[in-house]
PDB file of N, CA and C in Angstrom:
ATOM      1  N   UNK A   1       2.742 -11.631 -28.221  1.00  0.00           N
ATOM      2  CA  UNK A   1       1.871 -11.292 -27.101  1.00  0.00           C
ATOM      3  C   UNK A   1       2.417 -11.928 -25.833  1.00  0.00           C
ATOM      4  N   UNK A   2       2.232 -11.449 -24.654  1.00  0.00           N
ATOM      5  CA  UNK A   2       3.098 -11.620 -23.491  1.00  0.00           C
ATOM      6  C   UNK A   2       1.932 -12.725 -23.194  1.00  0.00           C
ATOM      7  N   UNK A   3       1.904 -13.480 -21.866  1.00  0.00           N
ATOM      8  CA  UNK A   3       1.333 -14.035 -21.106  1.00  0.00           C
ATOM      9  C   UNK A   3       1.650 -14.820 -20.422  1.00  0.00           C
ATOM     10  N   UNK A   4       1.511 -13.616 -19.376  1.00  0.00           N
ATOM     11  CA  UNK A   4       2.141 -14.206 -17.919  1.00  0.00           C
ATOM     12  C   UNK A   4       1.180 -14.052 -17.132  1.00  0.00           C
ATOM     13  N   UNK A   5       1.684 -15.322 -16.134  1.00  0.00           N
ATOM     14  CA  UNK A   5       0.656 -15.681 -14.749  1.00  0.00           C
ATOM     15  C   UNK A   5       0.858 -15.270 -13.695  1.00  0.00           C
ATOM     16  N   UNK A   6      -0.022 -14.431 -13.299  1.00  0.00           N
ATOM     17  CA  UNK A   6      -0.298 -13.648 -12.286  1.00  0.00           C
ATOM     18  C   UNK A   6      -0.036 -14.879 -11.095  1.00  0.00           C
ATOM     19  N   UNK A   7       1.227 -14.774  -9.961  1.00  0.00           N
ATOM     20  CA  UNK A   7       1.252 -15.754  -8.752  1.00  0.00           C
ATOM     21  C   UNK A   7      -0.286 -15.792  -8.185  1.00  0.00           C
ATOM     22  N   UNK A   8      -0.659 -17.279  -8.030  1.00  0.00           N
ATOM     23  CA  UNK A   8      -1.857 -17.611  -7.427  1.00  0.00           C
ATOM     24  C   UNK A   8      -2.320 -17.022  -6.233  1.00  0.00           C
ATOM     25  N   UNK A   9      -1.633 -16.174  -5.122  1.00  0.00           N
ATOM     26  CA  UNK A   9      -1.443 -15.870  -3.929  1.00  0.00           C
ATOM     27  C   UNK A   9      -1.837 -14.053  -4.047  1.00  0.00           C
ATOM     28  N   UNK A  10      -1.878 -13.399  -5.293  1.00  0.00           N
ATOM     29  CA  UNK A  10      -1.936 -12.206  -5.639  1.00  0.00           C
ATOM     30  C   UNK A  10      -3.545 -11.998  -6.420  1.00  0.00           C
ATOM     31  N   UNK A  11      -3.871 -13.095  -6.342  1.00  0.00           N
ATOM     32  CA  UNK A  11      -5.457 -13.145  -7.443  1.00  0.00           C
ATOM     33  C   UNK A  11      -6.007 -12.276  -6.764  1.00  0.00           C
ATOM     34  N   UNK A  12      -6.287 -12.840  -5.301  1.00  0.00           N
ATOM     35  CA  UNK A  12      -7.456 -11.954  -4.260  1.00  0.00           C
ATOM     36  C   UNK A  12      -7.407 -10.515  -4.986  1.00  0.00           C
ATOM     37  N   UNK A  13      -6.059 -10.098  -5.224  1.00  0.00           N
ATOM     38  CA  UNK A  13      -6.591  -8.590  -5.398  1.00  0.00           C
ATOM     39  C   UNK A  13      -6.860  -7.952  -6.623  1.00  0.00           C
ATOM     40  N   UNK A  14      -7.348  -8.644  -7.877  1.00  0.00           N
ATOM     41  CA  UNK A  14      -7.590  -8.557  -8.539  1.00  0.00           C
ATOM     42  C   UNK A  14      -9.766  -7.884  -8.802  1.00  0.00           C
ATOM     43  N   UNK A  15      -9.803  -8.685  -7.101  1.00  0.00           N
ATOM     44  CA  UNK A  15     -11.178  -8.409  -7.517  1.00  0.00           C
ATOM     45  C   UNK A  15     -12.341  -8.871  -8.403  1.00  0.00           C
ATOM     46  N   UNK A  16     -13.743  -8.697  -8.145  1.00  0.00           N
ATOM     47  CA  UNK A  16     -14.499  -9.253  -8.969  1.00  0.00           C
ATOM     48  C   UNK A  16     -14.127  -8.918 -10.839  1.00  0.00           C
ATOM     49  N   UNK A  17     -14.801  -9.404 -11.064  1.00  0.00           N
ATOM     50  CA  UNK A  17     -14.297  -9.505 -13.140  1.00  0.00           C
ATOM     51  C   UNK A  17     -14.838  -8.342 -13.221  1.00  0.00           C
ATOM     52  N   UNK A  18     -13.999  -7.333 -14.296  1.00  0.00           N
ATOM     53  CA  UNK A  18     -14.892  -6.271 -14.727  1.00  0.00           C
ATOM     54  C   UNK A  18     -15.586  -6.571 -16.343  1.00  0.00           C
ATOM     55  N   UNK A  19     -15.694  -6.048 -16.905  1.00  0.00           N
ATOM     56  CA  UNK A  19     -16.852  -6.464 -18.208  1.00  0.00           C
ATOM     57  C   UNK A  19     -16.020  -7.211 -19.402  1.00  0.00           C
ATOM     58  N   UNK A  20     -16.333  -7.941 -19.700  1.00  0.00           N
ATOM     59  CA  UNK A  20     -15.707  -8.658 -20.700  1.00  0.00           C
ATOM     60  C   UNK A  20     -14.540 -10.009 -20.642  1.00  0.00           C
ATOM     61  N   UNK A  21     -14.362  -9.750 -19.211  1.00  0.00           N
ATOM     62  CA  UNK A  21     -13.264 -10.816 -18.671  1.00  0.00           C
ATOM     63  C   UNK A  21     -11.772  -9.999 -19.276  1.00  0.00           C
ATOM     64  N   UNK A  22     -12.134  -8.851 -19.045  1.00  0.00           N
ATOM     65  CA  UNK A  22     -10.847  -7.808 -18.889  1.00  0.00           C
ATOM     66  C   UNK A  22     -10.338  -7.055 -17.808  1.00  0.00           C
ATOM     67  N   UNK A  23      -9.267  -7.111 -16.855  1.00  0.00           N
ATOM     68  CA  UNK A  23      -9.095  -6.264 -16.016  1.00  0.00           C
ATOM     69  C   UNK A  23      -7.825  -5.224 -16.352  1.00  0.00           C
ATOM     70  N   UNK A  24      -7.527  -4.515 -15.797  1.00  0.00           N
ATOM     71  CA  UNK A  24      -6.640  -3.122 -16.130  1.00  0.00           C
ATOM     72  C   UNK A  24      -6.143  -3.220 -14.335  1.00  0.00           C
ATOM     73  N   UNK A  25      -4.684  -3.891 -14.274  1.00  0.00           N
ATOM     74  CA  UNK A  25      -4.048  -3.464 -13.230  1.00  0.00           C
ATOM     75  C   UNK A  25      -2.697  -2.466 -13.319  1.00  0.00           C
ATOM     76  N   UNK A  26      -2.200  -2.302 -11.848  1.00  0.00           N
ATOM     77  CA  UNK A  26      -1.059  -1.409 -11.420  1.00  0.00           C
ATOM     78  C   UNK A  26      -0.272  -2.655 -11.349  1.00  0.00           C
ATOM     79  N   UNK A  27       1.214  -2.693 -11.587  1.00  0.00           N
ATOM     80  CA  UNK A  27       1.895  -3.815 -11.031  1.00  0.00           C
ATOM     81  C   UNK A  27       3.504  -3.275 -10.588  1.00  0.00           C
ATOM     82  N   UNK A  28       3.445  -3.613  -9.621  1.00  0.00           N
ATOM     83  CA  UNK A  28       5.145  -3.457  -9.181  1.00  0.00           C
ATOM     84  C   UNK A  28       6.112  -5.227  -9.207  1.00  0.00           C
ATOM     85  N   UNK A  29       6.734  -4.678  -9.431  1.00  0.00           N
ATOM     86  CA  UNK A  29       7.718  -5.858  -9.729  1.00  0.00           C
ATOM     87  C   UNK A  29       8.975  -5.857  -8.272  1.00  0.00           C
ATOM     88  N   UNK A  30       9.959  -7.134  -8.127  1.00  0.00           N
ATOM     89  CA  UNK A  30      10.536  -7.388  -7.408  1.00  0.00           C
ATOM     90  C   UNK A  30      11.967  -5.987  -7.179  1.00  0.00           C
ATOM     91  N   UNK A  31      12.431  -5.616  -8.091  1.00  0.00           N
ATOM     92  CA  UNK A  31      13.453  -4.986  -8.682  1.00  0.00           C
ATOM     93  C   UNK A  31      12.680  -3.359  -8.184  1.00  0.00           C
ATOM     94  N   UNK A  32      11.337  -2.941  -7.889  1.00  0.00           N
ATOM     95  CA  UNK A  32      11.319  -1.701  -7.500  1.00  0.00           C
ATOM     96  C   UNK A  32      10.038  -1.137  -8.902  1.00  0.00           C
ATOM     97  N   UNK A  33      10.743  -1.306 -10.233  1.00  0.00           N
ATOM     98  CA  UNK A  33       9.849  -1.371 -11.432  1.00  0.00           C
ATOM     99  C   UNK A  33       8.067  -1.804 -11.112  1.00  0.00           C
ATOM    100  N   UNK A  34       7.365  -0.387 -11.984  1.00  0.00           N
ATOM    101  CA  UNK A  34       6.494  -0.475 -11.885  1.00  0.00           C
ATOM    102  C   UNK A  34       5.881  -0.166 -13.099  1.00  0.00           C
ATOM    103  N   UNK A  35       4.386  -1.218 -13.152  1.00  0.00           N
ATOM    104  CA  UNK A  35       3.642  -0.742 -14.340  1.00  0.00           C
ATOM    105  C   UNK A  35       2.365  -0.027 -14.534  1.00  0.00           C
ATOM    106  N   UNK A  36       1.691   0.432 -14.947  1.00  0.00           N
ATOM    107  CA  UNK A  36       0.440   1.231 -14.753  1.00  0.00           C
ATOM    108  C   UNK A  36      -0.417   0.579 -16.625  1.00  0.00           C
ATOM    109  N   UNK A  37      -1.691   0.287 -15.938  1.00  0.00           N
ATOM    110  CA  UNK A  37      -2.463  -0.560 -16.720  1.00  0.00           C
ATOM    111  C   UNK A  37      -2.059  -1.550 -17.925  1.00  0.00           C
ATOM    112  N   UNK A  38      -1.861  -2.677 -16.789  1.00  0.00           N
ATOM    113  CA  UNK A  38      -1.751  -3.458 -17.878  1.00  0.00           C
ATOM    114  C   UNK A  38      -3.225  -4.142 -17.867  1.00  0.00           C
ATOM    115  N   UNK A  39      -3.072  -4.822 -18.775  1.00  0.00           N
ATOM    116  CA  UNK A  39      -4.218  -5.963 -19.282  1.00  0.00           C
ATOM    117  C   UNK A  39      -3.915  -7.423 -18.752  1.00  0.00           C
ATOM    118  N   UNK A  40      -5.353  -7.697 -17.851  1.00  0.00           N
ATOM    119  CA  UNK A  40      -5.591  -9.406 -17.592  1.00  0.00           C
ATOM    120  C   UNK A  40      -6.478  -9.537 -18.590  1.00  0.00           C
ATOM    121  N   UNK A  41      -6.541 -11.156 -18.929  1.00  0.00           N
ATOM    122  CA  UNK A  41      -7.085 -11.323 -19.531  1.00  0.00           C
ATOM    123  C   UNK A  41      -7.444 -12.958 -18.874  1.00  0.00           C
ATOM    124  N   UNK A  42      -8.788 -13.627 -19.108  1.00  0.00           N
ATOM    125  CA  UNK A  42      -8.658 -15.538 -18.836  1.00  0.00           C
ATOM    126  C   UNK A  42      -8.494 -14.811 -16.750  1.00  0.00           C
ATOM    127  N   UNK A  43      -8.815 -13.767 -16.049  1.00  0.00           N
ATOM    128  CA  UNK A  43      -8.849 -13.784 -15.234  1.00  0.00           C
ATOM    129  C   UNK A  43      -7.501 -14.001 -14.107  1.00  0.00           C
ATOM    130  N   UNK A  44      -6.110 -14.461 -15.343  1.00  0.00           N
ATOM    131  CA  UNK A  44      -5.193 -14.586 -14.645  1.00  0.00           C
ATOM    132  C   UNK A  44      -3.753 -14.534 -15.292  1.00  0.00           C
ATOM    133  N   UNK A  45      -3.856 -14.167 -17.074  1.00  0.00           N
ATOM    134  CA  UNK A  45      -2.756 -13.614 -17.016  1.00  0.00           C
ATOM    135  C   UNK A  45      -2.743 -12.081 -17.725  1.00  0.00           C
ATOM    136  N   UNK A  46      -1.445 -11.858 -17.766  1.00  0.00           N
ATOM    137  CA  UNK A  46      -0.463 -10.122 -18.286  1.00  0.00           C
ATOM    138  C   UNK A  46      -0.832 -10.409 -19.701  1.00  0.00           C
ATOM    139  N   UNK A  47      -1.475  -9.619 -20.357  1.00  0.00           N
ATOM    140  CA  UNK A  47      -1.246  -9.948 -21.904  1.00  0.00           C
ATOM    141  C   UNK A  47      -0.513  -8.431 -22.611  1.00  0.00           C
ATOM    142  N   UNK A  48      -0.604  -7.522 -21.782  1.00  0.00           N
ATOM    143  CA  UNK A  48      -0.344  -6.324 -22.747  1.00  0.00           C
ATOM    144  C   UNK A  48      -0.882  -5.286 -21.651  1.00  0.00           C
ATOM    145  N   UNK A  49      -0.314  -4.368 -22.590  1.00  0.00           N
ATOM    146  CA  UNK A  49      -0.166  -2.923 -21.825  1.00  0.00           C
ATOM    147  C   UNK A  49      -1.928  -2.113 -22.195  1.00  0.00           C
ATOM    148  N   UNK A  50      -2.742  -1.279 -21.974  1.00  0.00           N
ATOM    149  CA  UNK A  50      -3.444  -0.700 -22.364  1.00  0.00           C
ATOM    150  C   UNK A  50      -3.565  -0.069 -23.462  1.00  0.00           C
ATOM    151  N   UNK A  51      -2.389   0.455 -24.172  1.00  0.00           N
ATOM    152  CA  UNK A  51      -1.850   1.132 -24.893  1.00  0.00           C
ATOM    153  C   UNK A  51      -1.654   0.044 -26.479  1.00  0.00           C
ATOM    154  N   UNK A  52      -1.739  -1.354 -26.374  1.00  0.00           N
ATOM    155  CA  UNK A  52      -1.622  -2.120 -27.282  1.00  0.00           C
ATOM    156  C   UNK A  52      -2.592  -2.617 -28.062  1.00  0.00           C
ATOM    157  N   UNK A  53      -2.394  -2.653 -28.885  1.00  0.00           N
ATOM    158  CA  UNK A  53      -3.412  -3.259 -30.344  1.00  0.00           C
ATOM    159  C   UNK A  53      -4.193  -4.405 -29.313  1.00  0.00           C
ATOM    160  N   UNK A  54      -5.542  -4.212 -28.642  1.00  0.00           N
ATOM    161  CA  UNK A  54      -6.429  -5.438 -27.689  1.00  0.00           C
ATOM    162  C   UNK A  54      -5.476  -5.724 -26.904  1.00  0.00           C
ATOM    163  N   UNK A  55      -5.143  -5.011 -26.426  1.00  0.00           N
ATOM    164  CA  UNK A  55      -4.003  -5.083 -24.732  1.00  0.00           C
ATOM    165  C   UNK A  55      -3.603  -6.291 -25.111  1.00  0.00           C
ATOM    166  N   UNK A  56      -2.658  -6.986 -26.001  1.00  0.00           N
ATOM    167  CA  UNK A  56      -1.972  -7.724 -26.412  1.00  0.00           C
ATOM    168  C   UNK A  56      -0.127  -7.273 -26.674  1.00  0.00           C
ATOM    169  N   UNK A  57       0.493  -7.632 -26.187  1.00  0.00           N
ATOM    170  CA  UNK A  57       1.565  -7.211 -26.528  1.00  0.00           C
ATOM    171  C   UNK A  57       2.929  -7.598 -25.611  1.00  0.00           C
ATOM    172  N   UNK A  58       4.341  -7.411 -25.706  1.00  0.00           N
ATOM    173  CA  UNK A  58       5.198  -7.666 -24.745  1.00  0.00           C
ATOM    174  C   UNK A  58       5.327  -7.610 -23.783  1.00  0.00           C
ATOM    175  N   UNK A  59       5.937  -7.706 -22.800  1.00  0.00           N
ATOM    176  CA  UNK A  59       5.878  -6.870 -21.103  1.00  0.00           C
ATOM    177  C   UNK A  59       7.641  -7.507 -21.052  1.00  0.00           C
ATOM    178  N   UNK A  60       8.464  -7.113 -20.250  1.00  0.00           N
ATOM    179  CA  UNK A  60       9.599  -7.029 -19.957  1.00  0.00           C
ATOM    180  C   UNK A  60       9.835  -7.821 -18.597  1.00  0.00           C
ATOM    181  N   UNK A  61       9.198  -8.951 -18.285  1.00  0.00           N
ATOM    182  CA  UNK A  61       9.137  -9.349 -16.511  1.00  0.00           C
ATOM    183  C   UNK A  61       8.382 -10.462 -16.483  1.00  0.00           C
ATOM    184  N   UNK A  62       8.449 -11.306 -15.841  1.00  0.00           N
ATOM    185  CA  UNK A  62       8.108 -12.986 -15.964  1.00  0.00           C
ATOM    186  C   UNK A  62       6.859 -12.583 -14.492  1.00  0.00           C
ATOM    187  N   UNK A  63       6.351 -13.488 -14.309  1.00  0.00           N
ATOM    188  CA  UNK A  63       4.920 -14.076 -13.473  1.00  0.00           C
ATOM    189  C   UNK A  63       5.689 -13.881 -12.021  1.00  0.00           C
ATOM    190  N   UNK A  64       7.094 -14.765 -11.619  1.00  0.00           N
ATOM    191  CA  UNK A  64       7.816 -14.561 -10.322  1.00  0.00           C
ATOM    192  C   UNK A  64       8.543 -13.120 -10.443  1.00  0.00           C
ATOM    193  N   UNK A  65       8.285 -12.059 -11.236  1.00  0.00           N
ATOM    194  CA  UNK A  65       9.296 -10.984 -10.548  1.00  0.00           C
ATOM    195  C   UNK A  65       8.018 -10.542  -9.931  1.00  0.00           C
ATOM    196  N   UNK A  66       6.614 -10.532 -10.173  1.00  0.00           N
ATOM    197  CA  UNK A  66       5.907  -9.681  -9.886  1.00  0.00           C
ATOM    198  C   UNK A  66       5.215  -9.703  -8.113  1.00  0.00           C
ATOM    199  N   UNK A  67       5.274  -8.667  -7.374  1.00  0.00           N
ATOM    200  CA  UNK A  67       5.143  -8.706  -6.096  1.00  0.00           C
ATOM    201  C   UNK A  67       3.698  -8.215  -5.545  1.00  0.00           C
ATOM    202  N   UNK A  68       3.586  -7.481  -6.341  1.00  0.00           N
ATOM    203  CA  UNK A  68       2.288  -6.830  -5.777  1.00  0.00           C
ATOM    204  C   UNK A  68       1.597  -6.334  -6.918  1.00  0.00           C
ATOM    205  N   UNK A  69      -0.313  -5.798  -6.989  1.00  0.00           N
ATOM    206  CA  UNK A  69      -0.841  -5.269  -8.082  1.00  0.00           C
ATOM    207  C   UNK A  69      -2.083  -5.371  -7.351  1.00  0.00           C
ATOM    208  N   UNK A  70      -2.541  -4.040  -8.250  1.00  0.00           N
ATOM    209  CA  UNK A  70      -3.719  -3.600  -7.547  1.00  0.00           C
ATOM    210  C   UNK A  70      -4.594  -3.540  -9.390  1.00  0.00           C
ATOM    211  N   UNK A  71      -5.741  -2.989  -8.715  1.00  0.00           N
ATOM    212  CA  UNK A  71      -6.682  -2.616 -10.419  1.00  0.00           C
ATOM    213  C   UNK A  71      -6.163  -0.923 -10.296  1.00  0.00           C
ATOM    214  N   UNK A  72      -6.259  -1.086 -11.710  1.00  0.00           N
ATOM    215  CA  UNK A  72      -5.886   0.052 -12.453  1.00  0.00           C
ATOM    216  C   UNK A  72      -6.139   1.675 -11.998  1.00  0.00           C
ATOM    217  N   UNK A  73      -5.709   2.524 -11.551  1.00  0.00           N
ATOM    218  CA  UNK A  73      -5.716   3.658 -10.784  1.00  0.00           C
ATOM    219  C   UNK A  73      -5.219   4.935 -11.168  1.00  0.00           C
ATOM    220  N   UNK A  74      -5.465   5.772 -10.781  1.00  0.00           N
ATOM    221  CA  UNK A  74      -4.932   7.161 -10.824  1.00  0.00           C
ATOM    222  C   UNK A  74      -4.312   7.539  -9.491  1.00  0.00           C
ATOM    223  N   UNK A  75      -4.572   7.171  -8.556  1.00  0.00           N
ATOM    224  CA  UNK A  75      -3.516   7.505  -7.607  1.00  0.00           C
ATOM    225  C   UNK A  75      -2.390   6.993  -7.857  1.00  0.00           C
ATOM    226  N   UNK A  76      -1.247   7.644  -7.123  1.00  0.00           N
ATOM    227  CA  UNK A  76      -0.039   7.211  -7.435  1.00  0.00           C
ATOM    228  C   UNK A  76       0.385   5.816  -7.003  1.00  0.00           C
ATOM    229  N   UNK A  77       1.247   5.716  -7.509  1.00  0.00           N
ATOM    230  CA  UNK A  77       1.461   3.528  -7.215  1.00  0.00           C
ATOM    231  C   UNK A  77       1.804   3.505  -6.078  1.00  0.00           C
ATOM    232  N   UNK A  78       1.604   2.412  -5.644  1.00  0.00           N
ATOM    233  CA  UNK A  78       1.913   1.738  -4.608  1.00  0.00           C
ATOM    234  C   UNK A  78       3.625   2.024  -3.930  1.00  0.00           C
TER     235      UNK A  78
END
């Protein structure tokens, strides 16, 4: 299971908690790479993709590549 920390400076946009102390963000990374719903979890880190057994699972990118992230969307990314 991944878990990575969301930079302290990026929380704000995370927004109030949604139910369960689960959020579903967008994330772009330093390199251009982007992700579409991953899983917070503890309010502040990456645990997994949506798609994973309890949004638990790998991610490919450490806490400093990540630049920007919004909550989870259907418009197109950022």
């Amino acid at each position: 299971m991944a878990r990575i920390e969301i930079p302290q400076e990026l929380l704000v946009d995370l927004g109030p908690e949604m139910s369960m102390d689960v959020h579903w963000v967008d994330v772009k990374l330093r390199n251009g790479q982007r992700f579409r719903r991953l899983v917070v979890r503890g309010g502040r880190f990456l645990t997994g993709r949506d798609t994973d057994i309890q949004g638990e699972g790998n991610l490919p990118f450490s806490g400093d590549d990540i630049v920007k992230i919004r909550r989870a969307s259907w418009l197109p990314l950022f």
